[in-house]
Each structure stands twice: as C-alpha cells, then as structure tokens.
Protein backbone atom coordinates (compact mmCIF):
# COMPACT_ATOMS: atom_id res chain seq x y z
CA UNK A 1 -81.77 153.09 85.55
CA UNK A 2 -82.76 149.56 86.39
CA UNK A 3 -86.05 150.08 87.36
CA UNK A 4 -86.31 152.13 83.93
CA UNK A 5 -84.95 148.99 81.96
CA UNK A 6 -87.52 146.48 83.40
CA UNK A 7 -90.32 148.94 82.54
CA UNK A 8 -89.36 149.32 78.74
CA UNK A 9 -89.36 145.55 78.59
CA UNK A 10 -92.97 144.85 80.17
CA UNK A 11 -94.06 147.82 77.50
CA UNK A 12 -92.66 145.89 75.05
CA UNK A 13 -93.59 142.48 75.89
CA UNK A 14 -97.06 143.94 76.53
CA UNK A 15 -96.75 145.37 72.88
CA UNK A 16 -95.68 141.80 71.32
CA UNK A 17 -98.27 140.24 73.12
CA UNK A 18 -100.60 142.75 71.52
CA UNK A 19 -99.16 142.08 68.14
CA UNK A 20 -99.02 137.67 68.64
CA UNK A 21 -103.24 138.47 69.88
CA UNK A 22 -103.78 140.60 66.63
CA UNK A 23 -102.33 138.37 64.50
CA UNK A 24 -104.14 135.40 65.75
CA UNK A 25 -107.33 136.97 65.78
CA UNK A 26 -106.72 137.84 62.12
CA UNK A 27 -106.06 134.57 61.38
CA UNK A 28 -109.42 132.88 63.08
CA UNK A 29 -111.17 135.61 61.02
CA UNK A 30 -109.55 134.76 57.95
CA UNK A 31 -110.73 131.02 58.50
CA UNK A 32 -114.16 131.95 59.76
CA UNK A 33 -114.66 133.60 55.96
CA UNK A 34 -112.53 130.96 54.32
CA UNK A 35 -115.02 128.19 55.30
CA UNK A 36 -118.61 130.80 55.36
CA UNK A 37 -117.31 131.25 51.76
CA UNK A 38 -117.06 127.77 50.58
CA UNK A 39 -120.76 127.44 52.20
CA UNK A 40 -119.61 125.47 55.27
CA UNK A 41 -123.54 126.14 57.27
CA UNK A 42 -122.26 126.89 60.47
CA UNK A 43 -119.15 128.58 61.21
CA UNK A 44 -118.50 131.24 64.45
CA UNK A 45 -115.21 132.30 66.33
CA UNK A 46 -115.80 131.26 69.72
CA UNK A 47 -112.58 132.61 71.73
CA UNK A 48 -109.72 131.21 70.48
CA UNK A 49 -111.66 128.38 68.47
CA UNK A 50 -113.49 128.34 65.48
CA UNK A 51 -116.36 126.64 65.30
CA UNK A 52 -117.96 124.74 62.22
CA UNK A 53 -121.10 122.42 61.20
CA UNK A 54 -122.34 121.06 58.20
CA UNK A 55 -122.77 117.85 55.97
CA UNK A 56 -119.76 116.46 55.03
CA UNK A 57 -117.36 119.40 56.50
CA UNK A 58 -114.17 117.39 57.23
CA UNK A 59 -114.43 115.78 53.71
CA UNK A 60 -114.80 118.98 52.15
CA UNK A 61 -111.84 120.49 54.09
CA UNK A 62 -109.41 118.04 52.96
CA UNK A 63 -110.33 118.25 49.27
CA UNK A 64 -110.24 122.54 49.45
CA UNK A 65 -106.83 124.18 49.15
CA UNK A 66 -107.87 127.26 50.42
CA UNK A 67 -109.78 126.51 53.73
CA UNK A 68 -106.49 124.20 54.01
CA UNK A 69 -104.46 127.46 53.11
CA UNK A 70 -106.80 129.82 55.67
CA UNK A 71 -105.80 127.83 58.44
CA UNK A 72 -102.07 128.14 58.04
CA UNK A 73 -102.51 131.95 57.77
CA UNK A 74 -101.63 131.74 54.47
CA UNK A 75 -105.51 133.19 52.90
C-alpha cells in the first residue's frame, strides 16, 4: 500500500508541475502579445524569458497599464 501511496503522489506532483509549466507559459504568451500589440519592435519568448527591443521600451512600459497588467498575469 505504501509503495501505491508514493506513486499517486509523484503522478500528482508530476500533474501540478504540468499545471505551474502551463500556466507560466500562458502567461509569457500573454506578455509576448501584450507588448507586439502596443508595437514594442522586437519581442520573442526565449525559454522562460521574454525578450524585447525597441526605442524607448522601458519608458513606454511604465506609462502602459496593460503591458504592466500582462506581466502580472492579469491580461
């Protein structure tokens, strides 16, 4: 029975891991086309990063609610 116990948990922490990966992903995605849509020129998920270029980016992050909003998951 023990051995059966200690397999249900690695399934599930296998499955939440799954679900924490997902979710991230989602989230990089979400600010990926948060920033492309505000015209940001350069902008690519690399990993676990996301990536951006352009003229005056940081400037133009901190004055835009929803690239601010994208990357607290909240687009």
């Amino acid at each position: 029975m023990a051995a059966d116990a200690a397999g249900m948990r690695e399934a599930w922490q296998r499955r939440m891991t799954a679900l924490a990966e997902a979710g991230a992903a989602r989230r990089r995605a979400a600010i990926a086309q948060a920033m492309s849509d505000a015209g940001v020129a350069s902008v690519r998920v690399d990993g676990e990063n996301v990536r951006a270029s352009g003229r005056g980016l940081m400037a133009r992050w901190m004055g835009d609610l929803t690239l601010r909003e994208a990357g607290r998951g909240r687009a």
